[in-house]
Protein backbone atom coordinates (compact mmCIF):
# COMPACT_ATOMS: atom_id res chain seq x y z
CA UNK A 1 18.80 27.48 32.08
CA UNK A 2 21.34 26.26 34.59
CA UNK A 3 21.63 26.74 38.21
CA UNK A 4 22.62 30.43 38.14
CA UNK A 5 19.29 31.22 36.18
CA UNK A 6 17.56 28.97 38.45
CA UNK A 7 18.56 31.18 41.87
CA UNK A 8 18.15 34.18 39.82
CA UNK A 9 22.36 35.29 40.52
CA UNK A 10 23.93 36.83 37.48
CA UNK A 11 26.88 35.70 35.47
CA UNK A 12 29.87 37.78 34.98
CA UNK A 13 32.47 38.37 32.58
CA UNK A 14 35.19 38.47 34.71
CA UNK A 15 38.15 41.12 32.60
CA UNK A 16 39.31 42.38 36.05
CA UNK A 17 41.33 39.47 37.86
CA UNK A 18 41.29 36.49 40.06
CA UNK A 19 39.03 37.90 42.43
CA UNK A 20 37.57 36.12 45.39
CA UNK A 21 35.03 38.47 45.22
CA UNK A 22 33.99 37.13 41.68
CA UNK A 23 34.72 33.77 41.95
CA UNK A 24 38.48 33.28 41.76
CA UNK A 25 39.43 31.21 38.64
CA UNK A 26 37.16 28.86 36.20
CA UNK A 27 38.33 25.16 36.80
CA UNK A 28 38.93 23.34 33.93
CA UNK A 29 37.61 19.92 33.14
CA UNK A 30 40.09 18.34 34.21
CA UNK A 31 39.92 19.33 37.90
CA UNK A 32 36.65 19.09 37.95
CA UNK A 33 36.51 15.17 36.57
CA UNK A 34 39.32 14.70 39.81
CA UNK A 35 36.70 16.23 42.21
CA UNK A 36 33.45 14.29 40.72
CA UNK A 37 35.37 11.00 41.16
CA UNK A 38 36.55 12.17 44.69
CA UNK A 39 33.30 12.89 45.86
CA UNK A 40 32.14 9.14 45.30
CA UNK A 41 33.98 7.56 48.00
CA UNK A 42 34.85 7.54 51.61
CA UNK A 43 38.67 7.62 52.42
CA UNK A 44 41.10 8.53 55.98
CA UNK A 45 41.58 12.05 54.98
CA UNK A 46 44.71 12.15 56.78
CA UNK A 47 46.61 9.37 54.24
CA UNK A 48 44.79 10.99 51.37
CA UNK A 49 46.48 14.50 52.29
CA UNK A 50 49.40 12.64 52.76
CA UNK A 51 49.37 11.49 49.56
CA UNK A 52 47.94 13.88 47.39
CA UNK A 53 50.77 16.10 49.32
CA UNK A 54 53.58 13.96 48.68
CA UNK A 55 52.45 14.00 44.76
CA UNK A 56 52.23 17.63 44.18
CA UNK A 57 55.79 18.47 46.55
CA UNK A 58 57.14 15.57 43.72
CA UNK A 59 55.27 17.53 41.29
CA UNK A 60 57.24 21.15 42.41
CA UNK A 61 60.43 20.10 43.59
CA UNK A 62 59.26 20.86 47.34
CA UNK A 63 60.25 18.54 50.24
CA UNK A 64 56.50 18.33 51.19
CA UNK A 65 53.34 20.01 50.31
CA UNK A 66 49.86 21.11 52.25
CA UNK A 67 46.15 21.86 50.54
CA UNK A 68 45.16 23.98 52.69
CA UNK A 69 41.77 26.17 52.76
CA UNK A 70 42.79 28.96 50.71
CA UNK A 71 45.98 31.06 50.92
CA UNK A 72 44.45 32.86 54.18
CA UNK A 73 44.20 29.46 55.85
CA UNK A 74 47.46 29.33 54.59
CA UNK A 75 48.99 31.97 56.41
CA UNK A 76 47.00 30.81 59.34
CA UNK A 77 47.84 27.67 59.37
CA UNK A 78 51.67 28.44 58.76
CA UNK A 79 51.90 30.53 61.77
CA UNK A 80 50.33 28.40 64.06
CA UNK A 81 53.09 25.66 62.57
CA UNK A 82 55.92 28.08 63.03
CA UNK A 83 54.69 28.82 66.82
CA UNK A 84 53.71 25.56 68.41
CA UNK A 85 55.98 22.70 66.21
CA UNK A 86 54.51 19.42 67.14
CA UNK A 87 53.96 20.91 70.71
CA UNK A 88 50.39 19.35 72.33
CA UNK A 89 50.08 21.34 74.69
CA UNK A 90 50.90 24.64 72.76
CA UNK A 91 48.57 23.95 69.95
CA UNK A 92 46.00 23.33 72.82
CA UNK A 93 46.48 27.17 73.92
CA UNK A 94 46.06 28.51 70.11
CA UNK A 95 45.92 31.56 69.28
CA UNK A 96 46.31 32.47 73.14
CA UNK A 97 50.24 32.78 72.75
CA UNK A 98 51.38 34.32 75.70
CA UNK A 99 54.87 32.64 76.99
CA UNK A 100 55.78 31.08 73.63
CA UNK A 101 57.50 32.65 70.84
CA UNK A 102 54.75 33.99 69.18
CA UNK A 103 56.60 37.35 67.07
CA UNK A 104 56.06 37.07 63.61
CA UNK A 105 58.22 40.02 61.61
CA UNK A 106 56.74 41.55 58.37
CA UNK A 107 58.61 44.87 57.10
CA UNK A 108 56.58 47.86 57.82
CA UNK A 109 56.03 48.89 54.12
CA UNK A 110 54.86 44.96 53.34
CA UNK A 111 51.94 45.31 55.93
CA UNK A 112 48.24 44.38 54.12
CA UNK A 113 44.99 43.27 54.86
CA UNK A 114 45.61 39.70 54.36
CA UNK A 115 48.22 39.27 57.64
CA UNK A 116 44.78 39.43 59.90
CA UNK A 117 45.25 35.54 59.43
CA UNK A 118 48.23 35.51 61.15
CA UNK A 119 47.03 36.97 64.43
CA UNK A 120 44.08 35.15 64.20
CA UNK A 121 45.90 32.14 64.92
CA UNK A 122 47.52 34.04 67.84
CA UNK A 123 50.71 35.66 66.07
CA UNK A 124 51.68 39.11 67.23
CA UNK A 125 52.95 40.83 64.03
CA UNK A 126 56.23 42.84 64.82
CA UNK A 127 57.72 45.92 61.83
CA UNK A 128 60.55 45.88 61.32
CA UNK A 129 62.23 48.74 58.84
CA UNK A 130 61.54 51.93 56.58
CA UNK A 131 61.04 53.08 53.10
CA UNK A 132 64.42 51.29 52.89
CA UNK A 133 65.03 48.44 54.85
CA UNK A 134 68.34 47.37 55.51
CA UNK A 135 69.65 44.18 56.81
CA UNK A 136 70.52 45.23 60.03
CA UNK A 137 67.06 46.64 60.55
CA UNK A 138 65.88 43.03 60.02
CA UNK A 139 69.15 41.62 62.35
CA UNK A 140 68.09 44.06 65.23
CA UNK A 141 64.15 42.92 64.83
CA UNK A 142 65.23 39.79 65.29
CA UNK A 143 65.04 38.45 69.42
CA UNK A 144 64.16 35.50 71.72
CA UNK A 145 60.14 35.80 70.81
CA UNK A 146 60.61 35.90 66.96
CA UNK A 147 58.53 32.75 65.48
CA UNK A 148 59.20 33.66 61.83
CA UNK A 149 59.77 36.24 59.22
CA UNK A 150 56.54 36.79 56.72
CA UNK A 151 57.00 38.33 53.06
CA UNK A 152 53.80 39.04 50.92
CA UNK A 153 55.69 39.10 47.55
CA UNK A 154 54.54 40.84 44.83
CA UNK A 155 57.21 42.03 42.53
CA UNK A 156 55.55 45.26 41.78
CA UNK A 157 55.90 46.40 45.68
CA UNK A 158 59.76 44.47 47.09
CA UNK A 159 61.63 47.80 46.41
CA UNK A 160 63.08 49.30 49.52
CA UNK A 161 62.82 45.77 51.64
CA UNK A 162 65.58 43.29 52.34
CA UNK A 163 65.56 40.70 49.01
CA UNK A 164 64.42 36.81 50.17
CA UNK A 165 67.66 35.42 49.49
CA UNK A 166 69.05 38.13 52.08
CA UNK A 167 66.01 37.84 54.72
CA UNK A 168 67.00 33.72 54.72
CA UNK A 169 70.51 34.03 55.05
CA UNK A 170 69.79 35.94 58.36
CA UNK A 171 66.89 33.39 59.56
CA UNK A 172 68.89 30.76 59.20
CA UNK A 173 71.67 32.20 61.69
CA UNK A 174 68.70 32.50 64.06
CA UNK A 175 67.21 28.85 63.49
CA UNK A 176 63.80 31.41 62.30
CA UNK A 177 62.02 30.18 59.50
CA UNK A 178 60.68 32.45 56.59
CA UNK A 179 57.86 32.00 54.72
CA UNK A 180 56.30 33.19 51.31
CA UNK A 181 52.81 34.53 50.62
CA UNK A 182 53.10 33.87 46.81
CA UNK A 183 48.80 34.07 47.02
CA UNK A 184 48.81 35.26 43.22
CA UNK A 185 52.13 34.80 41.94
CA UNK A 186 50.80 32.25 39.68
CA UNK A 187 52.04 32.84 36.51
CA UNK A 188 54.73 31.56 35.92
CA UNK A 189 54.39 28.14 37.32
CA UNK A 190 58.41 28.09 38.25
CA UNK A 191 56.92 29.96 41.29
CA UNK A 192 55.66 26.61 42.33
CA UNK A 193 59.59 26.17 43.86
CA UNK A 194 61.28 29.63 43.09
CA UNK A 195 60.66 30.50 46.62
CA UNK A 196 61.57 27.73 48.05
CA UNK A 197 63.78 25.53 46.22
CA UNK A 198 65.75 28.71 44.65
CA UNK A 199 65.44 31.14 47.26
CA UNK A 200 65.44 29.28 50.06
CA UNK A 201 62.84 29.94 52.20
CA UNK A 202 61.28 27.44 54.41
CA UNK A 203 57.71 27.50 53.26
CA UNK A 204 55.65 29.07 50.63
CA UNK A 205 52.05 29.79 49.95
CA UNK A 206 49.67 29.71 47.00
CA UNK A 207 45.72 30.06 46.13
CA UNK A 208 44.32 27.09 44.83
CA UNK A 209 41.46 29.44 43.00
CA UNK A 210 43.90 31.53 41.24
CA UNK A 211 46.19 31.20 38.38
CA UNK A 212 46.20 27.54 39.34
CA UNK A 213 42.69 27.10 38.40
CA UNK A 214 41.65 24.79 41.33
CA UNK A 215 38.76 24.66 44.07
CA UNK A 216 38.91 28.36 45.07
CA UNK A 217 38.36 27.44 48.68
CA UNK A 218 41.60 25.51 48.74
CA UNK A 219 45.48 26.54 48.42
CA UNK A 220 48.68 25.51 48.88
CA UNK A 221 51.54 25.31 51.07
CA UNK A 222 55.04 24.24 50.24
CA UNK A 223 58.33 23.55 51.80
CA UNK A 224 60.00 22.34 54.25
CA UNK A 225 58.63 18.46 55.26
CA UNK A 226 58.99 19.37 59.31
CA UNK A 227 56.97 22.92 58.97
CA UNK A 228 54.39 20.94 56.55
CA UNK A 229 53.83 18.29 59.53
CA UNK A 230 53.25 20.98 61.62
CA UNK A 231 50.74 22.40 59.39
CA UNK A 232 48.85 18.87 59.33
CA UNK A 233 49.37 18.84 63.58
CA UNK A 234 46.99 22.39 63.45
CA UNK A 235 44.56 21.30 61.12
CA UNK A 236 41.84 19.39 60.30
CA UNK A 237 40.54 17.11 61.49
CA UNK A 238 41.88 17.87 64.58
CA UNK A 239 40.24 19.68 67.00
CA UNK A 240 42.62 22.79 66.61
CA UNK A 241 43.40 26.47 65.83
CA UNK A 242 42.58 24.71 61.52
CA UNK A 243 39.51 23.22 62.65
CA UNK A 244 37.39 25.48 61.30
CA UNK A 245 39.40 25.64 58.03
CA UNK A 246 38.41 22.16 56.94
CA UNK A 247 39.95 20.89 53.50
CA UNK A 248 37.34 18.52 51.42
CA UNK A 249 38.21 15.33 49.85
CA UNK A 250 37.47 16.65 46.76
CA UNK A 251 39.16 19.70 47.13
CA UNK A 252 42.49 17.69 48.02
CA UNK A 253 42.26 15.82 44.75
CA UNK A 254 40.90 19.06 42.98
CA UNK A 255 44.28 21.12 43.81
CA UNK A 256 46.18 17.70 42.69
CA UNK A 257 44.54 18.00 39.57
CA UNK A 258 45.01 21.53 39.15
CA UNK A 259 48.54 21.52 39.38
CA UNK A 260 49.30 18.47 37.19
CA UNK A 261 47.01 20.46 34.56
CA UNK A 262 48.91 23.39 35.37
CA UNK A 263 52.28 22.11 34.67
CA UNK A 264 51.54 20.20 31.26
CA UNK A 265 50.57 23.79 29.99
CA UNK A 266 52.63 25.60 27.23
CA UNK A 267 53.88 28.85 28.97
CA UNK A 268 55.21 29.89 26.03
CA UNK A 269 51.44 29.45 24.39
CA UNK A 270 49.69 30.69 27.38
CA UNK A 271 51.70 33.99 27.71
CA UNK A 272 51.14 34.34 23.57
CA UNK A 273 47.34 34.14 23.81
CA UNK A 274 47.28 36.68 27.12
CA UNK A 275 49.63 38.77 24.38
CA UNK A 276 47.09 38.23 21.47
CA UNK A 277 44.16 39.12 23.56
CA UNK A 278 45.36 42.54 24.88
CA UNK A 279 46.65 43.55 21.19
CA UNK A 280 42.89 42.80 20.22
CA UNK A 281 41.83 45.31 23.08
CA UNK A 282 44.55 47.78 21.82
CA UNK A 283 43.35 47.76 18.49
CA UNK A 284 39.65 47.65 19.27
CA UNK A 285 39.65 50.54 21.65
CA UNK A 286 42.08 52.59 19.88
CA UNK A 287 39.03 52.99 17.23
CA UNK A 288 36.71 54.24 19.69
CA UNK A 289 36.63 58.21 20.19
CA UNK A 290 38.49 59.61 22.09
CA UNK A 291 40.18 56.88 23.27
CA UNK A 292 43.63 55.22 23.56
CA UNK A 293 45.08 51.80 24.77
CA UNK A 294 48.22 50.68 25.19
CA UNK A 295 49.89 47.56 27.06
CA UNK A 296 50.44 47.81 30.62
CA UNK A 297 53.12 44.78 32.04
CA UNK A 298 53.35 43.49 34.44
CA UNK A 299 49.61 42.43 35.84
CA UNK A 300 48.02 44.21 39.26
CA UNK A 301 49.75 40.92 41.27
CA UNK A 302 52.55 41.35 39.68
CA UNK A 303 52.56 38.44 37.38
CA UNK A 304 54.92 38.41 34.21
CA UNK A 305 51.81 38.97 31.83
CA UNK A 306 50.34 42.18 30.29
CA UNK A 307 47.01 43.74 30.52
CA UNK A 308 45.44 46.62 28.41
CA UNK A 309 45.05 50.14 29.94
CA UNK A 310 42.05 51.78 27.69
CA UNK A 311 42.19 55.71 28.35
CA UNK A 312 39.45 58.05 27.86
CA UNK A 313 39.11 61.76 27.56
CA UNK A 314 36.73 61.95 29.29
CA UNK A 315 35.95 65.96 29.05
CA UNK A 316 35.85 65.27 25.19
CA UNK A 317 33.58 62.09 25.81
CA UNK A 318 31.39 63.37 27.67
CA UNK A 319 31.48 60.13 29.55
CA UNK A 320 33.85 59.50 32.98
CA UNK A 321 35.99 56.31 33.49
CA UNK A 322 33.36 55.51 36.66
CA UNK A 323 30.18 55.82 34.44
CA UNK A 324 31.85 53.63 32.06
CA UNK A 325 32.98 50.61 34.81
CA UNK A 326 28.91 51.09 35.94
CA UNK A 327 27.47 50.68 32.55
CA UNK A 328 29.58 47.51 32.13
CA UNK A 329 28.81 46.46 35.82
CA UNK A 330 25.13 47.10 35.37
CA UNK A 331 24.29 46.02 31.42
CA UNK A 332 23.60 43.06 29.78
CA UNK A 333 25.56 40.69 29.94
CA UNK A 334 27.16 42.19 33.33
CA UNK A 335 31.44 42.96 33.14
CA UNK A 336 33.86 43.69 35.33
CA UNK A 337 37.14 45.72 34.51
CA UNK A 338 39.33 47.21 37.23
CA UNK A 339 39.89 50.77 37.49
CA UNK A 340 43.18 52.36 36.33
CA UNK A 341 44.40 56.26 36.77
CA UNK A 342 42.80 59.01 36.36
CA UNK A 343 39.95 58.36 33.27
CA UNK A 344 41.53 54.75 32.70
CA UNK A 345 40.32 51.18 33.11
CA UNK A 346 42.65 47.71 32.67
CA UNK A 347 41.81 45.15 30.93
CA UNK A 348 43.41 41.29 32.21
CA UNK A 349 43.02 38.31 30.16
CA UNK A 350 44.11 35.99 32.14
CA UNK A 351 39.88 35.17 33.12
CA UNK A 352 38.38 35.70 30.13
CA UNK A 353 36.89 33.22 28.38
CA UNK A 354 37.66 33.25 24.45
CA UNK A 355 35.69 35.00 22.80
CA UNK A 356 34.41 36.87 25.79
CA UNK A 357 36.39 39.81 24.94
CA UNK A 358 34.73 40.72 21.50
CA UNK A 359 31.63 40.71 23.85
CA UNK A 360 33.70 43.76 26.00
CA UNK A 361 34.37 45.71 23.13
CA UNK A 362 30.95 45.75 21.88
CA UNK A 363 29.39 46.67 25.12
CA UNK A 364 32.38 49.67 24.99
CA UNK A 365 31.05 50.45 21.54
CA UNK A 366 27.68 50.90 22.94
CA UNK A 367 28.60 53.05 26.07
CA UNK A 368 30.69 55.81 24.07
CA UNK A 369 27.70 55.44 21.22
CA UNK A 370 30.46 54.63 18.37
């Protein structure tokens, strides 16, 4: 019995993703050790993120890092940084932006949910391009009200805008800064300062509840040691825009954690076992009738890591993809798989504990009575 049972909440087997609707990631013990000890003590939470950001930007080759709350409170955060500096009397007026340079470019075809944060802390989100965005779309974009340039990478979805590299080497004519919304770009860890460091753009942002495998109501952002102070200026505890986006103690030390643990992994081991684990799937599922599964690469964020793509015929099944993803959802013990195309499902191992996907093909047994 643990505290689950005790509240009566079911426990998932998470084969879909990092979802913050299921949880994020599973923190290993590690992290949570860093946390427990945290917890016992009372410290100036302004020198501990201070220090626990000067360790991890040591830790990823950044100038300066941030734990924020969450990559959302990331991109909140950032834009209040980019618009107000170390300005009093402009982070006094957040998000109420009118008179300051408040435009914050994002190519039309990079537009998603997750940019709400940025007007929420008063940005006022400008498009900029087409189907295919040139550099001169971005140059003409660019005027005396532009605060910063946004990308939401995902490698799956940069065709048709301007590249990083290119999108900095026209900021930086404009004194603009660019930033990075890397939320799930975790694998590999290289990400940590590819955006940054490599690419050269002035700040970048990560969950902490993702592939990182930290407090999933923290994040981080990295970069650029003047932006990052600026971040700290609009946050907690000061009675600001971040006020409301308060970063624990514990989760501070948590994302320190998480990243050291992080780092001393074996890619090379990690990516085999994601490898092993689909093959499994493949194998399993191809057994089952009317079925076929094959490797799908890269993941739904568009991490370097495969997943497995079980089709059904479902006419000769007699049983559709949706039935399939509710019998899973619904039975004993209760999983969740993402839907693929038409009659498909994926399968990601990158949350799955071991052994929890012999546990998936059983259930899938049961469902298409083999």
């Amino acid at each position: 019995m643990d505290i689950y049972d005790e509240l009566g909440v079911r426990k998932v087997i998470n084969g879909y993703a990092t979802l913050t609707r299921l949880g994020g990631s599973l923190m290993p013990s590690e992290v949570l050790e860093a946390m427990n000890q945290a917890a016992k003590h009372f410290v100036d939470v302004d020198e501990l993120m201070i220090k626990v950001g000067e360790k991890i930007a040591q830790l990823t080759k950044n100038e300066a890092a941030y734990v924020s709350c969450g990559a959302a409170a990331g991109l909140a955060i950032t834009t209040a940084a980019c618009i107000t500096g170390l300005d009093p009397a402009k982070r006094t007026q957040l998000p109420y932006t009118d008179g300051m340079k408040n435009e914050i470019l994002i190519h039309r075809r990079n537009r998603n949910g997750y940019d709400y944060a940025i007007k929420q802390a008063g940005g006022k989100i400008v498009e900029f391009g087409s189907d295919q965005t040139t550099p001169e779309d971005l140059e003409k974009a660019i005027n005396d009200k532009t605060a910063a340039i946004f990308y939401f990478y995902n490698i799956s979805n940069m065709g048709g805008l301007v590249p990083v590299e290119n999108g900095v080497e026209i900021a930086r004519k404009h004194n603009i800064p660019v930033v990075v919304d890397a939320a799930a770009q975790i694998p590999p860890a290289e990400n940590l300062w590819r955006f940054t460091v490599d690419m050269g753009a002035d700040l970048s942002i990560f969950s902490g509840g993702k592939g990182l495998c930290g407090p999933q109501s923290a994040g981080l952002i990295l970069g650029r040691k003047d932006l990052i102070e600026a971040c700290m200026f609009n946050a907690c505890p000061r009675v600001s825009i971040g006020r409301g986006m308060k970063v624990g103690k514990e989760e501070m030390v948590g994302m320190l954690a998480a990243v050291k643990w992080y780092l001393s992994l074996d890619s090379k081991k990690l990516m085999q076992d994601y490898e092993d684990q689909v093959q499994y799937i493949i194998d399993e599922c191809s057994k089952l009738p009317h079925t076929r599964a094959r490797c799908s690469f890269p993941s739904e964020a568009g991490q370097p890591m495969p997943r497995a793509e079980i089709i059904f015929d479902e006419q000769k099944l007699g049983v559709t993809r949706d039935k399939v993803l509710k019998e899973l959802r619904d039975g004993e013990p209760c999983i969740e798989l993402a839907a693929a195309g038409t009659g498909s499902i994926f399968y990601n191992p990158q949350t799955i504990v071991p052994g929890e996907e012999k546990i998936i093909v059983k259930r899938l047994r049961e469902i298409v009575k083999v």
